[in-house]
C-alpha atoms as a PDB file:
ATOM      1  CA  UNK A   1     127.797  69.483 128.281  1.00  0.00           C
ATOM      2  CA  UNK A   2     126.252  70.486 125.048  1.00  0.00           C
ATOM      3  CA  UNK A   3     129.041  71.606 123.610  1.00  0.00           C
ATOM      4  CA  UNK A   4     130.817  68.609 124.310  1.00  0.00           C
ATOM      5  CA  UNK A   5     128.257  66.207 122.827  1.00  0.00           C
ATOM      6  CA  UNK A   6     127.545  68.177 119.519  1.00  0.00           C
ATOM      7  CA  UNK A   7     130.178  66.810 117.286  1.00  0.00           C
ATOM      8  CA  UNK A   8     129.092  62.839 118.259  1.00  0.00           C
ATOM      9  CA  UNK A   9     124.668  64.362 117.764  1.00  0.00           C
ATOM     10  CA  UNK A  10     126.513  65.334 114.575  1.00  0.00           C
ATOM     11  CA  UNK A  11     127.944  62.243 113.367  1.00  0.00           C
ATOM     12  CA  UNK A  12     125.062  60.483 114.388  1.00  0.00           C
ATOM     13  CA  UNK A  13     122.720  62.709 112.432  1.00  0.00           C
ATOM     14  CA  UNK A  14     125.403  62.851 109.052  1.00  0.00           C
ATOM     15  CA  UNK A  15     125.510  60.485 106.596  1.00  0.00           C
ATOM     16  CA  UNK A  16     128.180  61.703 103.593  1.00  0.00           C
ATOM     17  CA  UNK A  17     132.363  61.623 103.437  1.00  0.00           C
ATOM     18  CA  UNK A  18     134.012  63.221 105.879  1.00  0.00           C
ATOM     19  CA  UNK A  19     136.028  65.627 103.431  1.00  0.00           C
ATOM     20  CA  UNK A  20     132.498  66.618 102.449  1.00  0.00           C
ATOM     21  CA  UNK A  21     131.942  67.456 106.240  1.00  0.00           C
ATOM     22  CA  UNK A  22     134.619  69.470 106.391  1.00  0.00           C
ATOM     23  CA  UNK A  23     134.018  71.608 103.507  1.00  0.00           C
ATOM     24  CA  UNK A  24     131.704  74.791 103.673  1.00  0.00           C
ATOM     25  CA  UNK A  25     128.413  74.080 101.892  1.00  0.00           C
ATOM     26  CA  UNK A  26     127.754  75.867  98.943  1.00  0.00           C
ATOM     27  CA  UNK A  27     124.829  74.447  97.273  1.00  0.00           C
ATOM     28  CA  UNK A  28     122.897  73.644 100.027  1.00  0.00           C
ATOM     29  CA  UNK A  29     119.398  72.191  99.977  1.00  0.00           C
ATOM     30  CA  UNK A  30     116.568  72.067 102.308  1.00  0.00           C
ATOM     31  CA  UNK A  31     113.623  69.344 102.770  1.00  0.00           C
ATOM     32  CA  UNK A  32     111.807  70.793 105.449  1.00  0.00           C
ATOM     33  CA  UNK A  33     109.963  74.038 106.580  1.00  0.00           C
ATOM     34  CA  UNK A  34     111.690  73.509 109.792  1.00  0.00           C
ATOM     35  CA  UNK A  35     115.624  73.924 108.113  1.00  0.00           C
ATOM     36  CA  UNK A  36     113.961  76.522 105.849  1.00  0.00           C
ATOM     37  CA  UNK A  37     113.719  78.608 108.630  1.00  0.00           C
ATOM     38  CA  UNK A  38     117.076  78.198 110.065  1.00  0.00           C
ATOM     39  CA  UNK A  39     118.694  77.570 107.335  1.00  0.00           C
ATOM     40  CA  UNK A  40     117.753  81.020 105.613  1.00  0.00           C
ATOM     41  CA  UNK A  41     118.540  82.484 109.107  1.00  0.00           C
ATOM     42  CA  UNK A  42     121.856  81.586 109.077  1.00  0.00           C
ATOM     43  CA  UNK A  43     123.053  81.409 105.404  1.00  0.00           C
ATOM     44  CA  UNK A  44     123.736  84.085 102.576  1.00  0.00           C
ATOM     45  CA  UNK A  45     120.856  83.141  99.639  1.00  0.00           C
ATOM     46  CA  UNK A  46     123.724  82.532  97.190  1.00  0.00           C
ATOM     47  CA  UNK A  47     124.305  79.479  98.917  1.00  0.00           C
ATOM     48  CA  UNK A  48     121.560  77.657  99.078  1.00  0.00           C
ATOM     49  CA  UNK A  49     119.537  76.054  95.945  1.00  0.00           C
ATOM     50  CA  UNK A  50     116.228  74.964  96.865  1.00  0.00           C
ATOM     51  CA  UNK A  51     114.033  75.236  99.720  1.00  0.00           C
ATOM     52  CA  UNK A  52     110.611  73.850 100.550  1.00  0.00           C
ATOM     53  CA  UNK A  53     107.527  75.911  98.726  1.00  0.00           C
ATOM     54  CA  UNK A  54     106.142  75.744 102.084  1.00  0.00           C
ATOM     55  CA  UNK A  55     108.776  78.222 103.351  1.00  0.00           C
ATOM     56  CA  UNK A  56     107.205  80.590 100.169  1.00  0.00           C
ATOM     57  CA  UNK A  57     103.584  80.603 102.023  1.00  0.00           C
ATOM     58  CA  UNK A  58     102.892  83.561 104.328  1.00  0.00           C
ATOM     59  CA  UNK A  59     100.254  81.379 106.331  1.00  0.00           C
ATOM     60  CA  UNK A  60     102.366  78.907 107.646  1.00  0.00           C
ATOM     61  CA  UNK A  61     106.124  80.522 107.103  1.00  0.00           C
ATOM     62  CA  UNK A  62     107.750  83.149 109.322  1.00  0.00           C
ATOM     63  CA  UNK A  63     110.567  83.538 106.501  1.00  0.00           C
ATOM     64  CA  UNK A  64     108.356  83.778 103.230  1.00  0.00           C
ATOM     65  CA  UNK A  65     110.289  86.795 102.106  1.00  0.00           C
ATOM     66  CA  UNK A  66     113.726  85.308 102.427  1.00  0.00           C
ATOM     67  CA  UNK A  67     112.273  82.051 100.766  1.00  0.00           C
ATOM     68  CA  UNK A  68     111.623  84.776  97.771  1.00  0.00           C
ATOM     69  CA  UNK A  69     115.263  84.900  97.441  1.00  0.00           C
ATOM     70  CA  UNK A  70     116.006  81.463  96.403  1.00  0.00           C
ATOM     71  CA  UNK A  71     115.993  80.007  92.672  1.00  0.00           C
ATOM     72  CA  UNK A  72     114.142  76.806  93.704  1.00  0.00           C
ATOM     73  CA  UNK A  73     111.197  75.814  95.762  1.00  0.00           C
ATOM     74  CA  UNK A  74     110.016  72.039  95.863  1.00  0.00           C
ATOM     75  CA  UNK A  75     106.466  71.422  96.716  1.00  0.00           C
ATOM     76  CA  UNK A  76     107.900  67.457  97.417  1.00  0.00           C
ATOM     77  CA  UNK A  77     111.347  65.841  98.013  1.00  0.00           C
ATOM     78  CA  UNK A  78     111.922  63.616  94.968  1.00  0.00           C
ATOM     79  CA  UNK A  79     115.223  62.223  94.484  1.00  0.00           C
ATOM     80  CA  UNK A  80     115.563  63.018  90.973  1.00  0.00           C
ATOM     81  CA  UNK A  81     115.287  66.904  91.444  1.00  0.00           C
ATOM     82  CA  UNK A  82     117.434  66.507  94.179  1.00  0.00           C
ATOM     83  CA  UNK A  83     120.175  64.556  92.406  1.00  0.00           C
ATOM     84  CA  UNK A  84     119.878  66.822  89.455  1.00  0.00           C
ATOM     85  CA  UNK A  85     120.197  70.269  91.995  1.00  0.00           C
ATOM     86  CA  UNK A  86     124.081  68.575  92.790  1.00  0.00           C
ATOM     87  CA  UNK A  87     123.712  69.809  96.233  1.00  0.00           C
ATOM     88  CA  UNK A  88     127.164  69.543  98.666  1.00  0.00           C
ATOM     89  CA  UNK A  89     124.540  69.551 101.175  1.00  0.00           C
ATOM     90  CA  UNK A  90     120.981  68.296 102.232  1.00  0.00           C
ATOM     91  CA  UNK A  91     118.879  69.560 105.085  1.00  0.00           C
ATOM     92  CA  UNK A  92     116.035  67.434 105.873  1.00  0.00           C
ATOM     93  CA  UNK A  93     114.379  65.338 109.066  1.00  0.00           C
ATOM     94  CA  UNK A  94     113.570  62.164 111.098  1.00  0.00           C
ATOM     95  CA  UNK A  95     110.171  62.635 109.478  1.00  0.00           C
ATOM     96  CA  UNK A  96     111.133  62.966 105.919  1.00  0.00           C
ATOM     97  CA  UNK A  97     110.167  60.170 103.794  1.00  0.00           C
ATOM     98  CA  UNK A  98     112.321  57.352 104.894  1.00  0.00           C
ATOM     99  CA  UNK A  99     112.079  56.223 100.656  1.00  0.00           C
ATOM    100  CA  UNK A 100     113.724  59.633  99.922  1.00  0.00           C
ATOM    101  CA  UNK A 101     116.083  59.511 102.854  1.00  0.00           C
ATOM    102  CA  UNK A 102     117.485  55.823 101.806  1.00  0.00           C
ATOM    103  CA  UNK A 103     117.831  56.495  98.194  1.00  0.00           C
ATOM    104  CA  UNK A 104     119.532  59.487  99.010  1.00  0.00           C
ATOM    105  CA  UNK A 105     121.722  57.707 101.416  1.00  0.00           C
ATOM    106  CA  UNK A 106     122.152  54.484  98.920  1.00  0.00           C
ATOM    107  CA  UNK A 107     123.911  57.283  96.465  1.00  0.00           C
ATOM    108  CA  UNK A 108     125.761  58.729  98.683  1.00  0.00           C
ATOM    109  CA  UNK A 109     124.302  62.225  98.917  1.00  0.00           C
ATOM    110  CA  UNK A 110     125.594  64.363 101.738  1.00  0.00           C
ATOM    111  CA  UNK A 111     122.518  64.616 104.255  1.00  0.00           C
ATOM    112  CA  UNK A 112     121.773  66.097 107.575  1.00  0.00           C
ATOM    113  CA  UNK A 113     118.946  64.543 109.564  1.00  0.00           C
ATOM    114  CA  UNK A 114     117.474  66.878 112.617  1.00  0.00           C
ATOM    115  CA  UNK A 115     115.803  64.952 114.902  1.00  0.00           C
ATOM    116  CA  UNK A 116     114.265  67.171 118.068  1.00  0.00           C
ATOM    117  CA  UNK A 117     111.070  69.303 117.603  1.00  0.00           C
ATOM    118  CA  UNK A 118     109.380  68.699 120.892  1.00  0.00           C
ATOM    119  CA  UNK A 119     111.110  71.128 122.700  1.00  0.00           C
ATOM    120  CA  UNK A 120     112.732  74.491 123.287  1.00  0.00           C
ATOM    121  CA  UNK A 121     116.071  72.527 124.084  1.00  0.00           C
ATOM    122  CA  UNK A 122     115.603  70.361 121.081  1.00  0.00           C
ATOM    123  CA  UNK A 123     115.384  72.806 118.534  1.00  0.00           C
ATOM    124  CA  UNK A 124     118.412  74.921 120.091  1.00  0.00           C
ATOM    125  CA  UNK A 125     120.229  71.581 119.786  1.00  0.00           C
ATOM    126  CA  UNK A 126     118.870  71.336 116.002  1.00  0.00           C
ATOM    127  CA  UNK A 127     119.885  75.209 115.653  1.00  0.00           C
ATOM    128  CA  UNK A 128     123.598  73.814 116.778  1.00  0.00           C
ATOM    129  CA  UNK A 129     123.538  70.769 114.886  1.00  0.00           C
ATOM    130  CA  UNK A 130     122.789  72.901 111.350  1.00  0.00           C
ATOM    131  CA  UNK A 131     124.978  75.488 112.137  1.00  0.00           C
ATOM    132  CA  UNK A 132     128.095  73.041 112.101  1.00  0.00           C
ATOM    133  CA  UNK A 133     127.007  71.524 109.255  1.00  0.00           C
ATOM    134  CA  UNK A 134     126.704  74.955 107.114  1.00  0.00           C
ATOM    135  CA  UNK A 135     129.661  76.312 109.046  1.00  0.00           C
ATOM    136  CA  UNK A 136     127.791  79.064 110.939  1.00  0.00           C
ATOM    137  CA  UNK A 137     128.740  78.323 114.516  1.00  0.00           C
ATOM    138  CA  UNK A 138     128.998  82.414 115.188  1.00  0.00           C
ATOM    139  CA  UNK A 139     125.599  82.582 113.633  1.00  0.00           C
ATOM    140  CA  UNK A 140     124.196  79.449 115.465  1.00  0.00           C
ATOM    141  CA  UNK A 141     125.213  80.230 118.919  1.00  0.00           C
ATOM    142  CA  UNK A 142     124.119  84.455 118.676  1.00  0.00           C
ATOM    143  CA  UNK A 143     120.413  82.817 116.850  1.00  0.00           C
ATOM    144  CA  UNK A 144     120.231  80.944 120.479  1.00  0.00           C
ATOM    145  CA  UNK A 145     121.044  83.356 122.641  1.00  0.00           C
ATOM    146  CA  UNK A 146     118.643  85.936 121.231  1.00  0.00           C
ATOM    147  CA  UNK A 147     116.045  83.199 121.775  1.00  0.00           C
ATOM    148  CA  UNK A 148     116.912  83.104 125.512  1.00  0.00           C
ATOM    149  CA  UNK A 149     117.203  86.377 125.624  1.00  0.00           C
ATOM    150  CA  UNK A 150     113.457  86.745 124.397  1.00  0.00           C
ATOM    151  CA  UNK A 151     112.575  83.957 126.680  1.00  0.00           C
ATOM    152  CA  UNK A 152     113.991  85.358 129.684  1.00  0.00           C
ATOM    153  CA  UNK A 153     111.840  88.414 128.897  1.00  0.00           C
ATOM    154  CA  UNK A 154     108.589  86.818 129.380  1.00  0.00           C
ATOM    155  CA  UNK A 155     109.701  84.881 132.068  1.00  0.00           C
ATOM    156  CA  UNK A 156     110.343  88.063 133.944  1.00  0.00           C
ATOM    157  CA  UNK A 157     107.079  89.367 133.094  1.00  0.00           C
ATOM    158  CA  UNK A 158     105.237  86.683 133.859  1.00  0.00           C
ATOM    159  CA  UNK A 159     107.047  85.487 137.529  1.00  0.00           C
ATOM    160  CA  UNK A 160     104.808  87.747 139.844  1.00  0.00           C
ATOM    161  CA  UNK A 161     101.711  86.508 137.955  1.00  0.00           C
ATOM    162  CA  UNK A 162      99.706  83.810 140.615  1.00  0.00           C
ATOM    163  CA  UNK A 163      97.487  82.645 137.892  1.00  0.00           C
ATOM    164  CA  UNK A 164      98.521  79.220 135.319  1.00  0.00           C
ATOM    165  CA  UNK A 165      95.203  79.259 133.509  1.00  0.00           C
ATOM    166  CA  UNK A 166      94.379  76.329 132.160  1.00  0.00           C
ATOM    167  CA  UNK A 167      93.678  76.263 128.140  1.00  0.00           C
ATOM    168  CA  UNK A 168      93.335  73.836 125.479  1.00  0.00           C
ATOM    169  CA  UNK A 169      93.895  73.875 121.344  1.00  0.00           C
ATOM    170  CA  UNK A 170      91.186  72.875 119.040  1.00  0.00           C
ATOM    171  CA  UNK A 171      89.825  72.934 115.710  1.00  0.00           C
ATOM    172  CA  UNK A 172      86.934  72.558 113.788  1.00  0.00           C
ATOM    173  CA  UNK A 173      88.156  68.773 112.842  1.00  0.00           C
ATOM    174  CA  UNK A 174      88.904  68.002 116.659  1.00  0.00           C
ATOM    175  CA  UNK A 175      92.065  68.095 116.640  1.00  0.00           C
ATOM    176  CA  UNK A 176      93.868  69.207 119.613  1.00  0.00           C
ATOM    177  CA  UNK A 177      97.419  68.961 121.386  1.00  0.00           C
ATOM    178  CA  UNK A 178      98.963  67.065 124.413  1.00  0.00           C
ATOM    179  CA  UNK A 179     102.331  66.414 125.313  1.00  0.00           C
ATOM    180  CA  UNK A 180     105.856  66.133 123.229  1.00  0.00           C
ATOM    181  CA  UNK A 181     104.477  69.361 121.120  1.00  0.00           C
ATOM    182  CA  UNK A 182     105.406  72.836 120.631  1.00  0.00           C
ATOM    183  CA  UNK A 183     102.113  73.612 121.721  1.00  0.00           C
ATOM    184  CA  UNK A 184     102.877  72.010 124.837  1.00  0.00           C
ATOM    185  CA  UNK A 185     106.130  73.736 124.880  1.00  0.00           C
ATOM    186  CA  UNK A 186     104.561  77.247 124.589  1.00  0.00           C
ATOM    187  CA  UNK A 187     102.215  76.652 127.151  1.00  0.00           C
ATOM    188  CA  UNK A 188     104.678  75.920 129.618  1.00  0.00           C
ATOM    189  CA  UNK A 189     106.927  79.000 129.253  1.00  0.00           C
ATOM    190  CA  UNK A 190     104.046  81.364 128.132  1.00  0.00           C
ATOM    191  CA  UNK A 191     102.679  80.440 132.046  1.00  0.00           C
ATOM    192  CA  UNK A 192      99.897  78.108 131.745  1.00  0.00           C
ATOM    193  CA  UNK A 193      98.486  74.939 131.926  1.00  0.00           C
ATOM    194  CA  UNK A 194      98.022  72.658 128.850  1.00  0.00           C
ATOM    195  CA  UNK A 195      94.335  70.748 129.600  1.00  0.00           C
ATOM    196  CA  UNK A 196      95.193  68.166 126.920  1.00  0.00           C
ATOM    197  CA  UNK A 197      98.965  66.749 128.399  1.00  0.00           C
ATOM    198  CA  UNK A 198      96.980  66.967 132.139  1.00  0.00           C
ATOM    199  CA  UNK A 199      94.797  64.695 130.951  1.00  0.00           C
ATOM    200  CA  UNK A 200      97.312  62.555 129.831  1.00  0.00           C
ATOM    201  CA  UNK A 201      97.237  63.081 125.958  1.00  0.00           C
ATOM    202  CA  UNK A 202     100.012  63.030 123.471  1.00  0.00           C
ATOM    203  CA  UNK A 203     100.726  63.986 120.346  1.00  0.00           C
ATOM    204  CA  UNK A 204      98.236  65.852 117.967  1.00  0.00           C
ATOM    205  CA  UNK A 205      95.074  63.652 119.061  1.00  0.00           C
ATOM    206  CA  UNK A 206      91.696  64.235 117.693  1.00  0.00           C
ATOM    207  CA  UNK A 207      88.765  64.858 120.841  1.00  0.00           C
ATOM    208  CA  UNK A 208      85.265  64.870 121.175  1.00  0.00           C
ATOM    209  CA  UNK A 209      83.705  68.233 122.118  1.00  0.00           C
ATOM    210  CA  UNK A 210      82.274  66.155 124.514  1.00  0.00           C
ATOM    211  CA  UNK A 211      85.552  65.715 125.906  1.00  0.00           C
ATOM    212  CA  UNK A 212      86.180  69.791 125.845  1.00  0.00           C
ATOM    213  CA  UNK A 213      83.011  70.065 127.767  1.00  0.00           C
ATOM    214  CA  UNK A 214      84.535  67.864 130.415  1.00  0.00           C
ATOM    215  CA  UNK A 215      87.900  69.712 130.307  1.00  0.00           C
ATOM    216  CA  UNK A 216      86.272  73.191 130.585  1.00  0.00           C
ATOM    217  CA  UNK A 217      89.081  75.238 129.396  1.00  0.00           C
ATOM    218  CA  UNK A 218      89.486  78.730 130.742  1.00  0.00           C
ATOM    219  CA  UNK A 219      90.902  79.257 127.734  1.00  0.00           C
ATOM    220  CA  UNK A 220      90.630  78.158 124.019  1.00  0.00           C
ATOM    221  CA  UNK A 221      93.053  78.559 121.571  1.00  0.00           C
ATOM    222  CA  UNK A 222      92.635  78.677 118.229  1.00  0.00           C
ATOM    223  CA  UNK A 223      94.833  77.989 115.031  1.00  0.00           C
ATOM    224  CA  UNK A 224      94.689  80.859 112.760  1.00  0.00           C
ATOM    225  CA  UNK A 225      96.497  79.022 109.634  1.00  0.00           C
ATOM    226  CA  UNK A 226      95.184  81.738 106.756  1.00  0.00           C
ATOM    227  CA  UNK A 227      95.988  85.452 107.009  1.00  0.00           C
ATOM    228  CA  UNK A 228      92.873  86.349 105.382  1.00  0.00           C
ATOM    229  CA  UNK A 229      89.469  85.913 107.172  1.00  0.00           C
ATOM    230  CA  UNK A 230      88.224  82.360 107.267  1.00  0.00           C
ATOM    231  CA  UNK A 231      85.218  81.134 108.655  1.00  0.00           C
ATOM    232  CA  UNK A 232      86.560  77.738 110.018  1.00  0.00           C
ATOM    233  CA  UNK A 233      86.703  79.077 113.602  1.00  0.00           C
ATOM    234  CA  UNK A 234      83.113  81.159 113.588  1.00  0.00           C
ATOM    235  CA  UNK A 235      81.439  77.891 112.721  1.00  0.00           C
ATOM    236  CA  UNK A 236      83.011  75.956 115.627  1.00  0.00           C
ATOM    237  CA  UNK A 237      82.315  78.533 117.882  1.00  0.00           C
ATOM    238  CA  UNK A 238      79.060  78.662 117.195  1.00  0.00           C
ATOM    239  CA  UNK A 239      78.346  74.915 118.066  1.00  0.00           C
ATOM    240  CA  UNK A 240      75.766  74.234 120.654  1.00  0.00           C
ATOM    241  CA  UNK A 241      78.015  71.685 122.275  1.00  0.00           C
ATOM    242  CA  UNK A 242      80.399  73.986 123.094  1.00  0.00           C
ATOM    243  CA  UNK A 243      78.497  77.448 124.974  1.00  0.00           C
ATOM    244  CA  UNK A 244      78.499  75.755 128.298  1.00  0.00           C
ATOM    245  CA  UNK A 245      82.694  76.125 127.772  1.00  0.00           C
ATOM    246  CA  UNK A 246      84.192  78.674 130.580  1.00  0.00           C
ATOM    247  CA  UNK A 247      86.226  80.283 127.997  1.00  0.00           C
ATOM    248  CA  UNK A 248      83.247  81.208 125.510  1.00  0.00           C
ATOM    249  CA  UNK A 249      81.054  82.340 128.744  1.00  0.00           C
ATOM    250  CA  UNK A 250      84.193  84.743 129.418  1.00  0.00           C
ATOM    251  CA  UNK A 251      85.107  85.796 126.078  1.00  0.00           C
ATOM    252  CA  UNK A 252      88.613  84.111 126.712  1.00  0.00           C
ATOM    253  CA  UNK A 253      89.279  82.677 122.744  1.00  0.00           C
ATOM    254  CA  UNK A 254      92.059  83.482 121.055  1.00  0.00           C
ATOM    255  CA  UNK A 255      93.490  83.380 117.544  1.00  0.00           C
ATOM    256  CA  UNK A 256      96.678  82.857 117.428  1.00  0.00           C
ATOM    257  CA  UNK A 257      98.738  82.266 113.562  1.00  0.00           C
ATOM    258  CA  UNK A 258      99.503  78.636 113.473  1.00  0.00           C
ATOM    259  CA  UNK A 259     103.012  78.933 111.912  1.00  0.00           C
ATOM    260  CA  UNK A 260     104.143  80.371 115.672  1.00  0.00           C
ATOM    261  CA  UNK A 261     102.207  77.744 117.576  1.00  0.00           C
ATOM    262  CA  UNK A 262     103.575  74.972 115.595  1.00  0.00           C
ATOM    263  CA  UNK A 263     107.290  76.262 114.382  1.00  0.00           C
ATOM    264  CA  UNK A 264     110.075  74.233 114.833  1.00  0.00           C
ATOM    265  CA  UNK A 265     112.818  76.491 114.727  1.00  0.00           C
ATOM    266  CA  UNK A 266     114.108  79.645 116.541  1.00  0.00           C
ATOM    267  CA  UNK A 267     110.707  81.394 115.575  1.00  0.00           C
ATOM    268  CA  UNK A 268     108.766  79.121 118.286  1.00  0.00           C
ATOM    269  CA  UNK A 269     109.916  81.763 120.412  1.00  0.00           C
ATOM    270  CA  UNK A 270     107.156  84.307 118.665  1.00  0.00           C
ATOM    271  CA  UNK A 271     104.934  81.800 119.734  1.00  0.00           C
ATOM    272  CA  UNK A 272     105.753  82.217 122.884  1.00  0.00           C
ATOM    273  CA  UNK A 273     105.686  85.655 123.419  1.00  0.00           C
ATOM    274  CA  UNK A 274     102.148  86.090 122.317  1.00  0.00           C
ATOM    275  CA  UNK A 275     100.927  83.200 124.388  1.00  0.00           C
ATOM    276  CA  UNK A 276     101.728  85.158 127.174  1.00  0.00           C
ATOM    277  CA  UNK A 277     100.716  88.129 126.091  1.00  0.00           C
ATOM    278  CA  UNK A 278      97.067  86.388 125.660  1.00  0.00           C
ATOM    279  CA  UNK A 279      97.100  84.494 128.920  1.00  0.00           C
ATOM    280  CA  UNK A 280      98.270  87.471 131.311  1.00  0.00           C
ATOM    281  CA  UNK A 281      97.903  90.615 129.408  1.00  0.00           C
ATOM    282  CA  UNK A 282      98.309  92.391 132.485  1.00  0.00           C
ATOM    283  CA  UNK A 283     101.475  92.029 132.688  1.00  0.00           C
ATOM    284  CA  UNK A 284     102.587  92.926 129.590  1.00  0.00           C
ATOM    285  CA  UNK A 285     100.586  96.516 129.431  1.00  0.00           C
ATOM    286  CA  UNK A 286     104.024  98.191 129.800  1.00  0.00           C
ATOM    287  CA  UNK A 287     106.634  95.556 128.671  1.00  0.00           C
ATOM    288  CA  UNK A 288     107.723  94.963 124.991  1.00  0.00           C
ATOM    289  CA  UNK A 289     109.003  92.280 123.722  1.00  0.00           C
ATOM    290  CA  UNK A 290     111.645  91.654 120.963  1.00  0.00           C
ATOM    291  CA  UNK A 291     109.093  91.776 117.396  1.00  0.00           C
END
């Protein structure tokens, strides 16, 4: 069915002549961190011409070397830099600016819009979606199937395991994360219960600590967005509010990088993987997964 569907996702996403369609990209730009990732995945450097300076940072990028191999990186999508680039092709998203994505449009500029982040699923369709456009089906399709294969790993490990503890994500600014997220998404295959989407949350909400007294997590997970030591995470641990918490009683808080807990490309997979290997560690004593 998927396969079958692709080429209409694909003209619904693509806005740009057909004969440019049909022609392998060679100046290829991306908007996002999300297409970053794929895109330098997928692609030789010497076709592509600019990708977000986000892909560049270590803290939130899983492909900051690769990024090192590309002449430009744009800390903003302006139309003018883009125009002047004279890209065949332009990666970007449904949340891009919609000012950036009309002019860009208006003119005529060849332009790929993903559209599914939420989800395992939606990302492989993204995966799919990009690999057409670049013409890297091969690539697409084996980039997929080594993310099931990695998925099917901790499934395995995790089957015999009776326990779904329940956890929830939270920062020092209250943020946490309910359902339609990749945190959501991890949850769900790493073997546990997201606290936040049980009770009935969406989205990236902000809550009370009041309301993760109520919740009593067995679990806490937190965001660990710089590689270097930070004391964001010591200071909310150490609120009064929150010692009564099952998880800090049991030692159960974990750190976890945030550019795996909140990627929206094949590398949500990582993400994954050491999910599980927080919330059953048992069962992963003598398994390894794929690095």
């Amino acid at each position: 069915m998927k396969r079958v569907l692709l080429p209409l996702l694909f003209l619904l996403l693509w806005t740009g002549s057909a004969s440019a369609a049909e022609t392998k990209p060679q100046r290829i730009v991306s908007l996002t961190l999300g297409t970053d990732e794929i895109l330098l995945s997928l692609v030789p450097s010497k076709r592509i011409l600019a990708v977000t300076a986000y892909a560049l940072d270590p803290n939130i990028s899983n492909v900051p070397e690769l990024a090192k191999t590309i002449p430009n990186a744009m800390r903003e999508a302006s139309v003018e830099v883009i125009v002047a680039l004279q890209p065949d092709l332009i990666l970007a998203a449904s949340y891009t600016s919609p000012d950036v994505l009309t002019q860009l449009k208006e003119i005529g500029m060849p332009i790929l819009i993903l559209a599914h982040f939420s989800s395992i699923e939606g990302i492989k369709t993204n995966i799919r979606a990009l690999g057409q456009a670049v013409h890297e089906n091969e690539g697409a399709e084996a980039l997929i199937a080594q993310m099931e294969k990695r998925l099917r790993a901790v499934e395995k490990a995790i089957a015999s395991s009776p326990d779904r503890p329940g956890l929830l994500s939270y920062d020092l600014d209250g943020w946490t994360a309910g359902r339609d997220t990749t945190f959501d998404e991890i949850v769900r295959h790493a073997g546990g219960r997201n606290l936040a989407a049980e009770a009935g949350l969406k989205g990236h909400p902000k809550i009370s600590l009041e309301k993760v007294v109520a919740l009593d997590p067995e679990i806490l997970i937190l965001n660990q967005w710089h590689l270097d030591k930070t004391d964001r995470n010591d200071r909310l641990l150490s609120h009064p509010a929150l010692q009564s918490v099952s998880a800090l009683k049991k030692g159960q808080v974990f750190e976890i990088p945030g550019k795996e807990l909140t990627a929206v490309s094949h590398f949500i997979v990582k993400g994954v993987e050491e999910m599980a290997r927080k919330l059953h560690p048992a069962r992963f004593t003598e398994i390894s997964l794929t690095p």
